[in-house]
Structure formats: structure tokens, C-alpha cells
Protein backbone atom coordinates (compact mmCIF):
# COMPACT_ATOMS: atom_id res chain seq x y z
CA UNK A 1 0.00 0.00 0.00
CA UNK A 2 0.94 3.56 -0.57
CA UNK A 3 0.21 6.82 1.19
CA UNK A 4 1.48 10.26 1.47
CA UNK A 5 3.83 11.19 4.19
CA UNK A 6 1.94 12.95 7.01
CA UNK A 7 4.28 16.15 8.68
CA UNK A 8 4.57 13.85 11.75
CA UNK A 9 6.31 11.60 10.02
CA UNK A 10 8.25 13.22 8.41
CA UNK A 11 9.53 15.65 11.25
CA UNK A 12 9.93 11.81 12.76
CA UNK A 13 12.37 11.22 10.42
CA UNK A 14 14.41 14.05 10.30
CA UNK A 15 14.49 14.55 13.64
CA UNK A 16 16.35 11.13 14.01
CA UNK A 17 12.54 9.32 16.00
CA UNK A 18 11.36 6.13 16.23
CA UNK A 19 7.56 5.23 15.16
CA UNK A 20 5.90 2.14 16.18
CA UNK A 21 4.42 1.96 12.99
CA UNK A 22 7.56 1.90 11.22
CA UNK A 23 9.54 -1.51 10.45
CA UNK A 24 12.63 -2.00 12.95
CA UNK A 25 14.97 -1.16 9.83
CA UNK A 26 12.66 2.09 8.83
CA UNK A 27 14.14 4.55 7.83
CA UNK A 28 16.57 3.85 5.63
CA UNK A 29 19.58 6.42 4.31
CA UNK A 30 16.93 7.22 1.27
CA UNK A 31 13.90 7.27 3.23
CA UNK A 32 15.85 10.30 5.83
CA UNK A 33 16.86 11.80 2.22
CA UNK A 34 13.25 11.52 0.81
CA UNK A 35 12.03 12.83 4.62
CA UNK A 36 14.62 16.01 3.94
CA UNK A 37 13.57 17.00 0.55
CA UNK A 38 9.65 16.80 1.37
CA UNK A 39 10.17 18.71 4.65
CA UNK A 40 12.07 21.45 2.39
CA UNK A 41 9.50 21.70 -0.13
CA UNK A 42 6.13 24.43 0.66
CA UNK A 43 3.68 22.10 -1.99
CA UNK A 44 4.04 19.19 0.73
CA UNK A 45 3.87 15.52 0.67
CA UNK A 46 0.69 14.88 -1.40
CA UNK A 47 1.70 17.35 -4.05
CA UNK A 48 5.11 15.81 -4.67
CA UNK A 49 4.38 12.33 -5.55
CA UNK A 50 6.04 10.94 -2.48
CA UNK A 51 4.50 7.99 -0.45
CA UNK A 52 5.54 5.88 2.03
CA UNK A 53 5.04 1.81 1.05
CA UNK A 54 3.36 0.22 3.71
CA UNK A 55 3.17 -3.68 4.48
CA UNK A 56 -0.29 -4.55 4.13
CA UNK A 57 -0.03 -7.43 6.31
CA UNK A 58 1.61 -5.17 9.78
CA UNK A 59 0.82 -1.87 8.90
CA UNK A 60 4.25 -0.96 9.09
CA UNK A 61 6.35 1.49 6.57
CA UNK A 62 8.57 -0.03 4.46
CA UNK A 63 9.83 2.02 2.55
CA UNK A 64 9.67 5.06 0.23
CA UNK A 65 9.23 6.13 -3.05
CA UNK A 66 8.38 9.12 -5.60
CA UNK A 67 8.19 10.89 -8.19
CA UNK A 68 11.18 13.76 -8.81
CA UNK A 69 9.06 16.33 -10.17
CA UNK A 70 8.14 18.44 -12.15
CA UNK A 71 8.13 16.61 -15.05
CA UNK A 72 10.69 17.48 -18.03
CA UNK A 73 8.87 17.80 -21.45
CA UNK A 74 6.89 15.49 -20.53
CA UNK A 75 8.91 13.05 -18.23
CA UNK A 76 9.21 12.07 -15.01
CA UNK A 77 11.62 10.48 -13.02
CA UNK A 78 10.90 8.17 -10.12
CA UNK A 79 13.02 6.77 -7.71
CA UNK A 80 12.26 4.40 -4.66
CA UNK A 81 13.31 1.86 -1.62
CA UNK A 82 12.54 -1.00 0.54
CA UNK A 83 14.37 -2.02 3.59
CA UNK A 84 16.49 -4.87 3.98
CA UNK A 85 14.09 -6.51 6.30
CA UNK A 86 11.46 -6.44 3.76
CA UNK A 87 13.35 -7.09 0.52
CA UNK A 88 12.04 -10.18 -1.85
CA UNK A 89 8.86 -9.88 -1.44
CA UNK A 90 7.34 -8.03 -4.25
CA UNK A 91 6.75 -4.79 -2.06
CA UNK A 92 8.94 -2.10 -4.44
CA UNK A 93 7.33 -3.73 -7.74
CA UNK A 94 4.15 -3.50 -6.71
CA UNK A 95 5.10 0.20 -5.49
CA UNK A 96 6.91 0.85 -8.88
CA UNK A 97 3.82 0.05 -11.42
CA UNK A 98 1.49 2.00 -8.78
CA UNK A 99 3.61 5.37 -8.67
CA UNK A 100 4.08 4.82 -12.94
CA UNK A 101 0.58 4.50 -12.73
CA UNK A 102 -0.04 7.89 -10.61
CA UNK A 103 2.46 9.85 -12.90
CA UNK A 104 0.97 8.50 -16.13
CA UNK A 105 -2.25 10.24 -14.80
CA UNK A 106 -1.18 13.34 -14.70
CA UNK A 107 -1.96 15.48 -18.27
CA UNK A 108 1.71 16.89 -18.44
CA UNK A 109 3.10 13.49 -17.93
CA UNK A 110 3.57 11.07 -21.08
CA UNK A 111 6.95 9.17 -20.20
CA UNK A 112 7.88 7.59 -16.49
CA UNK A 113 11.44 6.38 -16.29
CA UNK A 114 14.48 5.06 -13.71
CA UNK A 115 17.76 4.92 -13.30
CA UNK A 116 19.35 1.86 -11.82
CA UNK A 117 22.76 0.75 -11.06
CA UNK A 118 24.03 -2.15 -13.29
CA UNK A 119 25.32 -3.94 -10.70
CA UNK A 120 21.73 -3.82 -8.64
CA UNK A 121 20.23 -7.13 -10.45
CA UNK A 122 16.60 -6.48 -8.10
CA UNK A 123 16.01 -3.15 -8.81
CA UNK A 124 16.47 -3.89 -12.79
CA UNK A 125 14.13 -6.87 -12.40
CA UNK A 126 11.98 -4.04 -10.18
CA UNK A 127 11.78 -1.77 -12.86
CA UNK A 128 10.70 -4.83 -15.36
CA UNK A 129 8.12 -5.72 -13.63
CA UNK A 130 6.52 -2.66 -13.37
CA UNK A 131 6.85 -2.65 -17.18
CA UNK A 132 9.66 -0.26 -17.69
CA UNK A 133 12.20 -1.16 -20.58
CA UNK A 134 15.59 -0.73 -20.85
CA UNK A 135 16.49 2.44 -23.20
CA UNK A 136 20.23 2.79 -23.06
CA UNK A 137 22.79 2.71 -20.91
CA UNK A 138 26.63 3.47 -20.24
CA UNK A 139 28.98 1.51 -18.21
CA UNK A 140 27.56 1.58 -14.96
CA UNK A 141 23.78 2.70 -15.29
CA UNK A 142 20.72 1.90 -17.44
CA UNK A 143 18.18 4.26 -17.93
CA UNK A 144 14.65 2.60 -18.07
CA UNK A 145 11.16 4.04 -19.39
CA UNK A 146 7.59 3.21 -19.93
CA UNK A 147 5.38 5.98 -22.14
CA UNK A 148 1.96 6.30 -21.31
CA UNK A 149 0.73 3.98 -24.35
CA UNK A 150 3.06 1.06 -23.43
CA UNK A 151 0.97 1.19 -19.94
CA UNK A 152 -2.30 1.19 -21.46
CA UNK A 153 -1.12 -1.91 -23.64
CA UNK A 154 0.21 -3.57 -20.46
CA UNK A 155 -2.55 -2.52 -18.10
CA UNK A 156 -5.34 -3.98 -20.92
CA UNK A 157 -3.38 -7.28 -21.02
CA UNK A 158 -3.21 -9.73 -23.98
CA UNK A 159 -5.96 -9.31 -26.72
């Protein structure tokens, strides 16, 4: 599950707190730097795309991820993480397609894509599960993408 970070949480966060409703391993070094970026932006949580990824099962966060906006001509990046403790279990692909979906909604938006290290095998199979595709890449990163109509094809399944 996703939802928007609430200001408690974030002030939780960056003030270095603990949350029972947080898994023992939340937050991670992206979460505080997701936490710092929202709590420095006026248009707050909701506005910028970022959500915490919840365990459906506990209740507890996660995780993070978002969307880095605004978009570029079109495109938006989106960027995102799961704790160790929670890792393998489908939690950040099932987050991925949900914030492509999200960003695909928006009128301005026509292209989602991700970075990803080479050398992070599970975040590349992340990003093609969520339907992303592999664009081009350099020695150490690939740059992934889905458009809007390569969603629609994937979200209508085969004909």
C-alpha cells in the first residue's frame, strides 16, 4: 500500500525518532533523504508524488518512493526503496507500477522512467516488472522508461 507522508512523520524522520508503525529497519539512508527533501518543499507531501510503502499485512512502513518532479517535457523520473528486512517480497514492484501509474495520470506526464545501477540485479528486475524497458545505458547505469501507451497496452493485457 501507498500513502502520502503525514508532517509527523516526516519531522519523525528528520528529527532522528522512532515510530511504532515503522519496520525495525525504517528509515533507511533514502527514506531520511526523501524525509529532507519533502520537509524542504512548501507544496508538501501529497503534491510531490512521495508515499511511504506500507506492508499490508503489519501496517508498518517499508519504505519510500516518488516521483522527482516536475516533469521534463513530458517526463518524469521516479526513484524508490525498501528495507532490507522487507526485501524479496514483491513490495517495491508493486510500489513501482502503482507510482508509474499515478504519474501517467497526470496530463503533463507522457513518459515515467528510472535509473538503476548495473550492478543492482533487483532493482532492474523491479523496474521490469513494473513494465519499464531498458532504453540505453553506459557503463555503470541503465536508464529505463515506460510511455503512457506502453501502460495502457500492459494494463489492458493480452488481446
Amino acid at each position: 500500500m501507498l500513502r502520502p507522508w503525514t508532517p509527523e512523520e516526516i519531522a519523525a524522520v528528520v528529527g532522528d525518532e522512532r515510530s511504532e508503525h515503522w519496520a525495525e529497519d525504517f528509515p533507511a539512508d533514502g527514506d531520511r533523504v526523501i524525509a529532507g527533501f519533502v520537509a524542504g518543499h512548501p507544496d508538501g507531501p501529497a503534491g510531490s508524488g512521495q508515499r511511504q510503502i506500507l506492508e499490508r499485512e503489519s501496517g508498518l512502513v517499508v519504505g519510500s518512493i516518488g516521483l522527482f518532479r516536475p516533469a521534463r517535457e513530458g517526463v518524469v523520473e521516479f526513484g524508490y526503496g525498501v528495507v532490507a528486512s522487507r526485501r524479496g517480497r514483491g513490495y517495491a514492484s508493486e510500489a513501482a507500477r502503482a507510482i508509474v501509474e499515478f504519474a501517467l495520470d497526470a496530463p503533463e506526464v507522457h513518459t515515467v522512467r528510472a535509473d538503476v545501477e548495473l550492478g543492482n540485479p533487483a532493482s532492474i528486475r523491479v523496474l521490469e516488472k513494473a513494465g519499464l524497458r531498458r532504453r540505453v545505458q553506459d557503463a555503470t547505469t541503465a536508464r529505463y522508461q515506460i510511455t503512457a501507451q506502453e501502460f495502457a497496452r500492459l494494463s489492458a493485457g493480452p488481446s
